[in-house]
Protein backbone atom coordinates (compact mmCIF):
# COMPACT_ATOMS: atom_id res chain seq x y z
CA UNK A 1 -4.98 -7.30 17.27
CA UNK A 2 -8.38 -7.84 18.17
CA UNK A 3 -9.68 -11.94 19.28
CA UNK A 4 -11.42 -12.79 16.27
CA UNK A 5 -9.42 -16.77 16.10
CA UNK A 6 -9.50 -19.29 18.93
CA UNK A 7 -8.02 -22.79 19.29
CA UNK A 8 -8.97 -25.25 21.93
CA UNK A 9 -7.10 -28.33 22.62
CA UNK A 10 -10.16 -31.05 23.69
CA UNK A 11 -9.45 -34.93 24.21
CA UNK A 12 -12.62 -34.64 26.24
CA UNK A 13 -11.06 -35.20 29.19
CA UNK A 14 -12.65 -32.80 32.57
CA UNK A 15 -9.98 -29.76 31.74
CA UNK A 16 -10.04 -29.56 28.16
CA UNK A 17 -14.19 -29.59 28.50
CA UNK A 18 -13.42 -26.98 30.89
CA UNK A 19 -11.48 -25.43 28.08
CA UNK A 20 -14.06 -25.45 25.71
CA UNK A 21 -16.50 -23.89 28.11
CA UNK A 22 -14.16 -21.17 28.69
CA UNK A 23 -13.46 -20.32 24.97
CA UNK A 24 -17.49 -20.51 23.74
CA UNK A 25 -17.86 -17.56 26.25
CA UNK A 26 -14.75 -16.09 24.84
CA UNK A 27 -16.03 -16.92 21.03
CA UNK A 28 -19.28 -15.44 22.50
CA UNK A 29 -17.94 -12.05 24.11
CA UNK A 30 -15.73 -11.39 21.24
CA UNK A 31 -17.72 -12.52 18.20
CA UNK A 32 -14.85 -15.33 17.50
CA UNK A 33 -14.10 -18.13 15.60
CA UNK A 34 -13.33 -21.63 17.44
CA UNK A 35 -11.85 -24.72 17.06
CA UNK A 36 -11.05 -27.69 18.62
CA UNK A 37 -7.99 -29.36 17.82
CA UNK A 38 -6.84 -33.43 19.01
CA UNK A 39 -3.51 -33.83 18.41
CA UNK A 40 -2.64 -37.73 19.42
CA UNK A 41 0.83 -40.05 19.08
CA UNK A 42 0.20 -42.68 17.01
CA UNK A 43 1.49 -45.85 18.88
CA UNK A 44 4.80 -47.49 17.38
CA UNK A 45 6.98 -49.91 17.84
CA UNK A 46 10.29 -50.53 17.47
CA UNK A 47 11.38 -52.64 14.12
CA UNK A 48 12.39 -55.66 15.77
CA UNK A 49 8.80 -55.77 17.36
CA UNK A 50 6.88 -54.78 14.53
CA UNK A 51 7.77 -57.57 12.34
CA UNK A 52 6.44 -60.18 14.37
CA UNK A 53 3.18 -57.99 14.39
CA UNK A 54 0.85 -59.26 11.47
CA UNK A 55 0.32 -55.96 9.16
CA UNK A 56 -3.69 -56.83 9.83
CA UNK A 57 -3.36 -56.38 13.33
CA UNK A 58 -1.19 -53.42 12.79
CA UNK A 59 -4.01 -51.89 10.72
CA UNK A 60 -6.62 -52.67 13.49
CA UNK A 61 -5.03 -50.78 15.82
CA UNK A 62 -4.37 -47.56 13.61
CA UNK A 63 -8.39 -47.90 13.17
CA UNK A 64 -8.61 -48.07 16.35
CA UNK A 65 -6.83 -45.23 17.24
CA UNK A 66 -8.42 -43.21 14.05
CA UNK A 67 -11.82 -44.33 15.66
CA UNK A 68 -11.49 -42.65 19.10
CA UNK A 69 -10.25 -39.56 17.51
CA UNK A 70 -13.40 -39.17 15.86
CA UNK A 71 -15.42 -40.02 18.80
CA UNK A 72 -13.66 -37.38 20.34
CA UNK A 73 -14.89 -34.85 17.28
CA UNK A 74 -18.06 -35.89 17.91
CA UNK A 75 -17.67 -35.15 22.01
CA UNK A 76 -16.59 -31.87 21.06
CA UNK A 77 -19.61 -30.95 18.57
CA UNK A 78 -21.97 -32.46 21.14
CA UNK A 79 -20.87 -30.02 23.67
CA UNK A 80 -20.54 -26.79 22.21
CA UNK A 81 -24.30 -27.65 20.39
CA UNK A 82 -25.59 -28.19 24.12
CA UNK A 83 -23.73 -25.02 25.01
CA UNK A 84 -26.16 -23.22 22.33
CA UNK A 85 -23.41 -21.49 20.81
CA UNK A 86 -24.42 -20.67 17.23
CA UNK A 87 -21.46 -19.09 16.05
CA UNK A 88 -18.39 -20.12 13.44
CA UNK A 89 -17.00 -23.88 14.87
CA UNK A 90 -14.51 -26.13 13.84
CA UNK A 91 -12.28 -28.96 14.29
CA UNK A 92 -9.44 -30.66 13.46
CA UNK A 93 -7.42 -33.86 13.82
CA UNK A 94 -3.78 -34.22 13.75
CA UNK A 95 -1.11 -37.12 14.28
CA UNK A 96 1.94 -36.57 16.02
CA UNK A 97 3.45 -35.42 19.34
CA UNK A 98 1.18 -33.62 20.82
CA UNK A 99 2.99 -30.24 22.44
CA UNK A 100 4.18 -29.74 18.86
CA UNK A 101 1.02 -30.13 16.57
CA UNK A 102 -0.75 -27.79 19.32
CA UNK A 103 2.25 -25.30 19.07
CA UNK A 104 2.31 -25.61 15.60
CA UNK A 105 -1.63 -24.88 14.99
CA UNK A 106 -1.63 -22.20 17.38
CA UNK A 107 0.71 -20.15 14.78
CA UNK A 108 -2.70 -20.26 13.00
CA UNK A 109 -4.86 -18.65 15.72
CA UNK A 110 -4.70 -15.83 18.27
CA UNK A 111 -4.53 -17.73 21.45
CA UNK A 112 -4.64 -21.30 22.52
CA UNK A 113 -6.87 -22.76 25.22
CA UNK A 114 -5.75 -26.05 26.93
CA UNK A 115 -6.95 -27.73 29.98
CA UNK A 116 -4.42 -28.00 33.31
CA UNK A 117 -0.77 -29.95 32.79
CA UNK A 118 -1.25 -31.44 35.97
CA UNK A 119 -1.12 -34.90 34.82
CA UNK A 120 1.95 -34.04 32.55
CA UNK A 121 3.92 -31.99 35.45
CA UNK A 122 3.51 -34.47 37.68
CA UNK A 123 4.49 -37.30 35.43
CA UNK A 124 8.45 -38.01 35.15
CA UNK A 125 8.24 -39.78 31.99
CA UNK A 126 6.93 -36.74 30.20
CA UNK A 127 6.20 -38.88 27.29
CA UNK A 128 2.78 -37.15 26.52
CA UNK A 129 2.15 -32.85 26.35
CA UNK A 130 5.31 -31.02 28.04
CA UNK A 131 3.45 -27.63 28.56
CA UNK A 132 6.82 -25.83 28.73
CA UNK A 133 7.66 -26.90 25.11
CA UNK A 134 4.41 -25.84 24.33
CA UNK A 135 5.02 -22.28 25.60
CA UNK A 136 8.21 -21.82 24.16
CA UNK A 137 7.30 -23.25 20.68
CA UNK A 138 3.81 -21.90 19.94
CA UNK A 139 4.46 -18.52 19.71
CA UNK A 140 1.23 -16.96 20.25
CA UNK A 141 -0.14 -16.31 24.11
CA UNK A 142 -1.83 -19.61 25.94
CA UNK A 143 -4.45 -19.73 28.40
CA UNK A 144 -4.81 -22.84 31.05
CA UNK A 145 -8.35 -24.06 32.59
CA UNK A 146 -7.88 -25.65 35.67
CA UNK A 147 -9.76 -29.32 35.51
CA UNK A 148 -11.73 -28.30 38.78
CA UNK A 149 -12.35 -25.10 37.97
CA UNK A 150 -16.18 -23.80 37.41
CA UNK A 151 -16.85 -22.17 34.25
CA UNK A 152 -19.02 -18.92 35.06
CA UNK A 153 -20.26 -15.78 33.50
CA UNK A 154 -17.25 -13.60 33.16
CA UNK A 155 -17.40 -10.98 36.04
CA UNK A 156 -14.75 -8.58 33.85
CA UNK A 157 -12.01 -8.71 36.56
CA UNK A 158 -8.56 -9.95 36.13
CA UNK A 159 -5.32 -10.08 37.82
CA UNK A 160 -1.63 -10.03 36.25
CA UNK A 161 1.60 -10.82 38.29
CA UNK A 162 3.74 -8.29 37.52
CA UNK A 163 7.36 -7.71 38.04
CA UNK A 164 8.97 -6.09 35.21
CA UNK A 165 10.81 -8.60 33.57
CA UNK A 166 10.54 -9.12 29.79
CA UNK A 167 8.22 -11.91 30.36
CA UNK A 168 5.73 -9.83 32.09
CA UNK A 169 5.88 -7.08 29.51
CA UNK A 170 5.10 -10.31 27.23
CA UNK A 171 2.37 -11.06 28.85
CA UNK A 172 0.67 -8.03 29.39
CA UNK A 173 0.96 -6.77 25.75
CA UNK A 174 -0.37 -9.66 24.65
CA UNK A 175 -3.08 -9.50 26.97
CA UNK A 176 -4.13 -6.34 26.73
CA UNK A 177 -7.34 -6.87 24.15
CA UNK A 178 -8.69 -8.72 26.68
CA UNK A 179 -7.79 -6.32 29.69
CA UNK A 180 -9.25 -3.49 28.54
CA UNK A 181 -12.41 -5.32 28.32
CA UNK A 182 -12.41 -5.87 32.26
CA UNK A 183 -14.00 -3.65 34.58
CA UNK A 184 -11.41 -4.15 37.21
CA UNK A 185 -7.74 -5.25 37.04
CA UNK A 186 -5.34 -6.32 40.12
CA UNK A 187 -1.97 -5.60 39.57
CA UNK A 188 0.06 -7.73 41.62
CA UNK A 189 3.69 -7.03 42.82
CA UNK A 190 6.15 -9.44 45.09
CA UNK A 191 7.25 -7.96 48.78
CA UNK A 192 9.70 -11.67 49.05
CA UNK A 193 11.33 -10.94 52.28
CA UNK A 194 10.57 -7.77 54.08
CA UNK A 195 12.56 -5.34 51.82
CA UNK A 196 11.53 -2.02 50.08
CA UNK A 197 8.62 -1.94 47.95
CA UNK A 198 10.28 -2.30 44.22
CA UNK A 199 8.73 -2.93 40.25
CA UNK A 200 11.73 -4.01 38.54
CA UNK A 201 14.92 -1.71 37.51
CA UNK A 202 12.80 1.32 36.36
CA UNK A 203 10.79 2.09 39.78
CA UNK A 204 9.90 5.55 38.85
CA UNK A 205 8.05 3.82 35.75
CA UNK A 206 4.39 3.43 36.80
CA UNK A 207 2.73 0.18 35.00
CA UNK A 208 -0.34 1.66 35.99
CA UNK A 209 -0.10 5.03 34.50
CA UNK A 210 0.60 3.07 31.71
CA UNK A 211 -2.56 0.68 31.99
CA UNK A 212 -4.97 4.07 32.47
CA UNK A 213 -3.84 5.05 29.09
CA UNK A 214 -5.47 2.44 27.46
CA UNK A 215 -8.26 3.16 29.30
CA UNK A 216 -7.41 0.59 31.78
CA UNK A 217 -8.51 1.47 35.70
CA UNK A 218 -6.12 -0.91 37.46
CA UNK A 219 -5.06 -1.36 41.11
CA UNK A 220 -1.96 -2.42 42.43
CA UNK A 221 -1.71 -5.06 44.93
CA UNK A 222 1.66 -5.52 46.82
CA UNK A 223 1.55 -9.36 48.09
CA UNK A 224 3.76 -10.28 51.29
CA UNK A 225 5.49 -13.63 50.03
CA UNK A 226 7.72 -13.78 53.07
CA UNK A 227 5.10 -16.14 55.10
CA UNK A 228 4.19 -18.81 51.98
CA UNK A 229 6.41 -17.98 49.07
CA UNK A 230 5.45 -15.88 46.01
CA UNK A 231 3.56 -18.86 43.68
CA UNK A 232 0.89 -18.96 47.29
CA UNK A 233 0.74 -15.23 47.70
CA UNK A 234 -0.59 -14.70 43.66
CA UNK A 235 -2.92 -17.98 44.29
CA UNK A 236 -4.15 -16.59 47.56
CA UNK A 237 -5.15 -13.38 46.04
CA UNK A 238 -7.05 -15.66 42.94
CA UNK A 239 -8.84 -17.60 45.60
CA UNK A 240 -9.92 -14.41 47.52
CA UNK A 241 -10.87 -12.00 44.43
CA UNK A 242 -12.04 -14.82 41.91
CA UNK A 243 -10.63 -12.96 39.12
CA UNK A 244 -11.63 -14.44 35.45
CA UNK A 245 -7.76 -14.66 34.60
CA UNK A 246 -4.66 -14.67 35.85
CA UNK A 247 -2.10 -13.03 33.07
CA UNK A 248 1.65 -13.66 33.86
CA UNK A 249 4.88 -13.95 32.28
CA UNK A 250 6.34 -17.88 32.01
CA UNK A 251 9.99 -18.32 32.60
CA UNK A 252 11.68 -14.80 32.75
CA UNK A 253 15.02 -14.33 33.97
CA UNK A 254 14.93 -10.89 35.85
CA UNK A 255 15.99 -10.88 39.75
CA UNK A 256 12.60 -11.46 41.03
CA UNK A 257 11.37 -12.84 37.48
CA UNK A 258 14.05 -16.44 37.82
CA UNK A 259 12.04 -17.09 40.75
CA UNK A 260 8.55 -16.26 39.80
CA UNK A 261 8.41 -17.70 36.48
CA UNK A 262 10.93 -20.71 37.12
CA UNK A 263 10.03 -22.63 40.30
CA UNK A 264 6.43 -20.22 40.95
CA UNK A 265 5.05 -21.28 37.47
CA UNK A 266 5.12 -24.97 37.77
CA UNK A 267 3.72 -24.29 41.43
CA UNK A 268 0.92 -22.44 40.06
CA UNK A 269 0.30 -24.33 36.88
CA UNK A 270 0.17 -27.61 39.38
CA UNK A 271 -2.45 -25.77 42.24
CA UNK A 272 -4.12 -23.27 39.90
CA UNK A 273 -7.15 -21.93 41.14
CA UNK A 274 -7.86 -19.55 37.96
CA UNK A 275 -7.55 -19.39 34.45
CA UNK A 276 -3.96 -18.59 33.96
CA UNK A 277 -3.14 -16.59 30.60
CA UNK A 278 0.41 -17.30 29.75
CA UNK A 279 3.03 -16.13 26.94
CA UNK A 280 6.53 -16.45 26.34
């Protein structure tokens, strides 16, 4: 299916602006559709607090609430007119938990942009965006912008962690529109400890015999995690090659794949150097 429908999740904070960025040259390179999407909890309380709460001052604060969401629309149009994108833009407000309205509208669209989970990995209360219920429940691939990160003309090279596990295979398909646009592609394999070179239960399959068929010209790269781990080795190579995405699998269960996508996904969604394209 070709990228014709993009969602961005902005609260105008510095990785969902980086978001945007990211999808206007996506919108741009593809001749898409985008729109930005605020999904916010309304604040509540329980009952024996809210009835000692005049139903004025209740009201004032649902304006209040109602009011930054707009100001956020209006962040959000300000930016992608200063970007001097001219094509098809919209955006939407909804109320509610936020993981699910964003998994929810991305059912509507072919991909969802977000900014980094950082802020919701690191934070033990998890009572704002859990990215891994937004994986699991949107159904359609994601792609993170790191907060730091420097939007840049796309230099049509992209990497993809591959180690044969369903997840992977996930990934990839769903990816593929976008990697056969790229110029060069890194395929990246795990070496963990030393032992023979190996890509999954199949090894006489070639992934990249399969790639060149879609007119794909990929390379594979066979990273030594025995030094730094796996989730260092794939972020290593991303700081070294700069690739404009990083396309991997998120919580697969093969050998390799309970480790790379368990543990090695929160590690790279926490340090990510790189757009990261996930699916699940």
């Amino acid at each position: 299916m070709a990228i014709k429908d993009l969602l961005v999740a902005f609260n105008d904070d510095a990785g969902a602006r980086n978001a945007l960025y990211f999808g206007l040259r996506m919108a741009r390179k593809y001749g898409a559709a985008l729109t930005g999407i605020y999904a916010y909890q309304p604040q509540s309380y329980g009952g024996s607090v809210t009835r000692w709460i005049p139903d004025d001052v209740l009201e004032n604060m649902a304006e209040a609430e109602a009011e930054s969401a707009r100001e956020i629309e209006k962040a959000f149009h300000v930016q992608v007119k200063a970007a001097g994108h001219k094509g098809e833009v919209h955006f939407h407000i909804e109320r509610g938990r936020a993981d699910l309205m964003l998994a929810r509208a991305a059912r509507y669209h072919d991909l969802l942009l977000v900014g980094s989970f950082v802020s919701a990995l690191k934070n033990k209360e998890r009572k704002a965006m859990q990215p891994e219920q937004l994986l699991e429940r949107a159904g359609k691939p994601i792609i993170i912008v790191p907060a730091d990160y420097e939007v840049r003309p796309f230099k049509e090279e992209a990497a993809v962690a591959w180690d044969a596990s369903r997840s992977a295979a996930r990934a990839l398909t769903d990816a593929m529109q976008i990697l056969e646009t790229k110029k060069k592609l890194d395929i990246l394999t795990i070496n963990p400890d030393g032992e023979e070179e190996r890509h999954g239960d199949m090894p006489e399959r070639d992934i990249v015999a399969h790639l060149k068929r879609h007119g794909i010209k990929a390379n594979h790269v066979l990273l030594d995690a025995a030094a730094h781990g796996i989730a260092q080795a794939i972020l290593g190579h991303c700081a070294e090659s700069d690739p404009d995405v990083l396309v991997m699998g998120a919580f697969g269960r093969s050998k390799i794949g309970a480790v790379l996508f368990g543990g090695v996904t929160l590690h790279i969604l926490e340090n990510m150097n790189v757009p990261v394209f996930m699916s699940h």
